[in-house]
N, C-alpha and C. Protein backbone atom coordinates (compact mmCIF):
# COMPACT_ATOMS: atom_id res chain seq x y z
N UNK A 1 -46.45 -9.96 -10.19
CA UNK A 1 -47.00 -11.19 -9.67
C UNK A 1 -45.90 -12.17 -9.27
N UNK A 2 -44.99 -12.32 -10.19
CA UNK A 2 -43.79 -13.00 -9.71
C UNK A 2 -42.95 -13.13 -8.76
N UNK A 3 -43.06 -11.56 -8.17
CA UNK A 3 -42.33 -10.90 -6.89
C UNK A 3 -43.43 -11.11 -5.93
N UNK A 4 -44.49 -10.96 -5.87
CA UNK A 4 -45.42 -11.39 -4.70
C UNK A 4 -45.39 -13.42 -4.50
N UNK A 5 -45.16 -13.83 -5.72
CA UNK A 5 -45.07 -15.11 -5.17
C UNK A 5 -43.46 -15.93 -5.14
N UNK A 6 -42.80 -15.37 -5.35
CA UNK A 6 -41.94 -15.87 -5.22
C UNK A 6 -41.03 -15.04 -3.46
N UNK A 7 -41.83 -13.68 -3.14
CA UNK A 7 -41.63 -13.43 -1.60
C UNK A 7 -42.58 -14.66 -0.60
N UNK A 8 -43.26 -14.84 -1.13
CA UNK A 8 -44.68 -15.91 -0.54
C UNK A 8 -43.67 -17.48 -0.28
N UNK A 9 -42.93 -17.62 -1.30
CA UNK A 9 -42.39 -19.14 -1.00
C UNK A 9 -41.26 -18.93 -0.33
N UNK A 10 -40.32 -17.98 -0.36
CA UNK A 10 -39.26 -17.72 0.76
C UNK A 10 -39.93 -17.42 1.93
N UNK A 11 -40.82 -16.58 2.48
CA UNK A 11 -41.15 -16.98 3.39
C UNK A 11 -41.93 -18.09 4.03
N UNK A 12 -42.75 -18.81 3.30
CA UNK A 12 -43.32 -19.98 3.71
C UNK A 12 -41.79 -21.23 3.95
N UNK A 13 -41.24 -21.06 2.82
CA UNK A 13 -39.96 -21.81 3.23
C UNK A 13 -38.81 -21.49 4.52
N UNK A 14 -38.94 -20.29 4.53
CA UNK A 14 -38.17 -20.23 5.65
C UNK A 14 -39.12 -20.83 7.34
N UNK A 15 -40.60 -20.30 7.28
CA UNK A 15 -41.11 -20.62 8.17
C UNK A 15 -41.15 -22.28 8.50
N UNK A 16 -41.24 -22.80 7.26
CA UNK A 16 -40.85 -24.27 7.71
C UNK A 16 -39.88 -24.71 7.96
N UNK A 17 -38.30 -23.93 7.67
CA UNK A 17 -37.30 -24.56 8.11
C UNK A 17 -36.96 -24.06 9.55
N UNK A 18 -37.73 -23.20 9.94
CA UNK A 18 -37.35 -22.92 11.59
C UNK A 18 -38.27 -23.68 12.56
N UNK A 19 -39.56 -24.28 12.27
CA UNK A 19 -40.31 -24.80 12.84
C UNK A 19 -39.65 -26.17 12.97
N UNK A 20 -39.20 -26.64 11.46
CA UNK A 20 -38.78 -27.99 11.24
C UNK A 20 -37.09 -28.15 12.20
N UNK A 21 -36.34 -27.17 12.43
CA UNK A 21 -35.29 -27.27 13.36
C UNK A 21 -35.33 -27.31 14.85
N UNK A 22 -36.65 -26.30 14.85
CA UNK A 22 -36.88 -26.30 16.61
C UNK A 22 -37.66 -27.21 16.99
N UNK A 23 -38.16 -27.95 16.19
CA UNK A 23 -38.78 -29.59 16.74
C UNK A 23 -37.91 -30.05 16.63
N UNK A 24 -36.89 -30.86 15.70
CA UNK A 24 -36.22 -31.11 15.63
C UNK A 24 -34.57 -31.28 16.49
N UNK A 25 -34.36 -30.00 17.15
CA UNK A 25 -33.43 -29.70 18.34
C UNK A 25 -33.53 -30.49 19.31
N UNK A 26 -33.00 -31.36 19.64
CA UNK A 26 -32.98 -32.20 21.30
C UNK A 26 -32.95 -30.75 22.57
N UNK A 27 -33.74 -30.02 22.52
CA UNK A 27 -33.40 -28.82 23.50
C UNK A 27 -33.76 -29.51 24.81
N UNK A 28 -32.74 -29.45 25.75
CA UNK A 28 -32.33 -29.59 27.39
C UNK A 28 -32.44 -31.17 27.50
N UNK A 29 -32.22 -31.74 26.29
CA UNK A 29 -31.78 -33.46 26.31
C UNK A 29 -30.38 -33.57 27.01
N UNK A 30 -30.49 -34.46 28.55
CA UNK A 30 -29.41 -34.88 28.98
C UNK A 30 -29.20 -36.40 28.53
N UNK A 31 -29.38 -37.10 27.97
CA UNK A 31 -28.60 -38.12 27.22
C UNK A 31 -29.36 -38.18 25.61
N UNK A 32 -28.86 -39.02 25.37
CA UNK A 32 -29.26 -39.41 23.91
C UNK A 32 -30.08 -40.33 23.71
N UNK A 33 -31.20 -40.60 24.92
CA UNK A 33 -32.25 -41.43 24.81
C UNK A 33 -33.41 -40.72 24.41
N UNK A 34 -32.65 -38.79 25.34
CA UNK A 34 -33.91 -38.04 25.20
C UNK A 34 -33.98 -37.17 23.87
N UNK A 35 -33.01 -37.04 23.23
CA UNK A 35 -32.81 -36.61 22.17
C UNK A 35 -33.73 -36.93 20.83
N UNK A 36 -34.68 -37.37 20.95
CA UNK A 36 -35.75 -37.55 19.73
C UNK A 36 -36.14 -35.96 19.51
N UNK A 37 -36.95 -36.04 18.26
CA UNK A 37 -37.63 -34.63 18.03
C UNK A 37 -38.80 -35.21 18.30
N UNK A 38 -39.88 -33.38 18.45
CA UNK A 38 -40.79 -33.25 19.27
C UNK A 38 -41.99 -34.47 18.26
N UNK A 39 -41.80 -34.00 16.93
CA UNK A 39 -42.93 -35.25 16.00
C UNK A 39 -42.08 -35.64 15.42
N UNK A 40 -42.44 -37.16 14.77
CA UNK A 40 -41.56 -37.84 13.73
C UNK A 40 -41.44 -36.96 12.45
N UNK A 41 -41.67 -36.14 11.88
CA UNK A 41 -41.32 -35.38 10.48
C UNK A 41 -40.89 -34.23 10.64
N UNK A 42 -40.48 -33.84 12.10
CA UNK A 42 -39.75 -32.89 11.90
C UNK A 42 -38.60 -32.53 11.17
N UNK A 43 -37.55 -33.08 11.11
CA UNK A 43 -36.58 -33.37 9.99
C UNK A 43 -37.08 -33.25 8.44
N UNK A 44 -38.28 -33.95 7.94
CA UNK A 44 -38.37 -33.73 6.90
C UNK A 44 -39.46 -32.67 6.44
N UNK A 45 -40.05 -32.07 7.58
CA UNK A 45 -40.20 -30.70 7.69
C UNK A 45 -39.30 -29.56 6.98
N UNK A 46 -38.21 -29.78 8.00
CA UNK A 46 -37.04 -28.79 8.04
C UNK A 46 -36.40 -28.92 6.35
N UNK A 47 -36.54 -30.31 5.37
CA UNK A 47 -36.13 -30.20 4.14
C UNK A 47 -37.03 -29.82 3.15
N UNK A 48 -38.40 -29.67 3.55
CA UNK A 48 -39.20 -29.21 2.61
C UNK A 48 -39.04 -27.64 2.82
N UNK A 49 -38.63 -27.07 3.54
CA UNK A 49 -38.43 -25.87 3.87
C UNK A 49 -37.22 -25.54 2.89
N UNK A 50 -36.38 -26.41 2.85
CA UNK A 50 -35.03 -26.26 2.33
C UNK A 50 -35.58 -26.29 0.47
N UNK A 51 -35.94 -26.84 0.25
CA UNK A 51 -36.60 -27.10 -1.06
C UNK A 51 -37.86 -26.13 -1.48
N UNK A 52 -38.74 -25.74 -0.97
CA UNK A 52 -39.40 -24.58 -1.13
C UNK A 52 -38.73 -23.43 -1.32
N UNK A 53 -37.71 -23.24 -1.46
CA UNK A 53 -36.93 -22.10 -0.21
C UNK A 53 -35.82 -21.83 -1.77
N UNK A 54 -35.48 -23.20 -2.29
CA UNK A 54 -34.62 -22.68 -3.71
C UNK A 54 -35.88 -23.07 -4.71
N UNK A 55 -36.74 -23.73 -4.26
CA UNK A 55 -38.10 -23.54 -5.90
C UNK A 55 -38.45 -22.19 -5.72
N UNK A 56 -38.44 -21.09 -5.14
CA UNK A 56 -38.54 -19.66 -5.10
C UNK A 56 -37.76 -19.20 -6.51
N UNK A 57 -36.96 -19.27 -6.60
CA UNK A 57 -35.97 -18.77 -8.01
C UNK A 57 -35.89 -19.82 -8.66
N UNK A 58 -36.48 -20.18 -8.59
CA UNK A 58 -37.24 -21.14 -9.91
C UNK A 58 -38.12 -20.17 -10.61
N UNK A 59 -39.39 -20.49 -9.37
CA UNK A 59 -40.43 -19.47 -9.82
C UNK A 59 -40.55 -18.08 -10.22
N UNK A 60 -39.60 -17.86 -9.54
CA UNK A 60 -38.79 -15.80 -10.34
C UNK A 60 -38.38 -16.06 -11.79
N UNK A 61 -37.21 -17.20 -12.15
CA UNK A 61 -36.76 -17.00 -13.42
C UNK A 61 -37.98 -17.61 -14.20
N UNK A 62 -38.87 -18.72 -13.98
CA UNK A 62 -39.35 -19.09 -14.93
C UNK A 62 -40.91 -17.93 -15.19
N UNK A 63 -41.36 -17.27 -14.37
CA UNK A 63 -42.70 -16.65 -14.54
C UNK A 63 -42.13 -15.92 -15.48
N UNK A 64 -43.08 -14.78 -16.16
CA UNK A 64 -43.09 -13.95 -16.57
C UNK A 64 -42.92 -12.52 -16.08
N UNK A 65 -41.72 -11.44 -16.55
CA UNK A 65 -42.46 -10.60 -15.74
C UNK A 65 -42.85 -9.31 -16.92
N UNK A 66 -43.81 -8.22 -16.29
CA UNK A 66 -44.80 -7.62 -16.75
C UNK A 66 -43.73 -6.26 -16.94
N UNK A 67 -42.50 -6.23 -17.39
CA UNK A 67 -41.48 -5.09 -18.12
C UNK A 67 -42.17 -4.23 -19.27
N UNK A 68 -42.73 -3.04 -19.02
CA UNK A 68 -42.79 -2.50 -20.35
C UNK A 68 -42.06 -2.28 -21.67
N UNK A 69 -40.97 -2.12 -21.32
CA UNK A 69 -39.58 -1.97 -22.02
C UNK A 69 -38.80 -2.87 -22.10
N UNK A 70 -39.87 -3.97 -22.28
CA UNK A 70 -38.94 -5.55 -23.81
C UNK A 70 -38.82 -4.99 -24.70
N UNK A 71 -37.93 -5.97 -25.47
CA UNK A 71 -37.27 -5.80 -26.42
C UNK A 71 -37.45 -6.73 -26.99
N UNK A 72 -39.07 -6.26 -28.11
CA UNK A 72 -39.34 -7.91 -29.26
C UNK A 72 -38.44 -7.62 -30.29
């Protein structure tokens, strides 16, 4: 279970940090008037991505996992 959700938040995290960069990108901005991103939270898009993305191994070390061969 740990490995299914902790693949679940790396990819949800990664999907937000590529969404959150390519809004974010001034793509084919010729000055720096045009340079805004596409919505205002793109940027903090792109850090919740960044933060999802290391709470993943969070969630690996702290779950449990289901080892037959502990050692009580």
């Amino acid at each position: 279970m740990r490995r299914i959700l902790t693949l679940l938040l790396i990819v949800v995290g990664l999907a937000l940090m590529v969404i959150g960069y390519l809004s974010s990108a001034p793509w084919g901005a010729t000055s720096v008037a045009d340079s805004n991103p596409a919505f205002v939270g793109a940027p903090s898009l792109f850090l919740i991505g960044v933060v999802t993305l290391l709470l993943s191994a969070l969630v690996y070390e702290l779950l449990p996992s289901r080892d037959d061969d502990r050692v009580e």
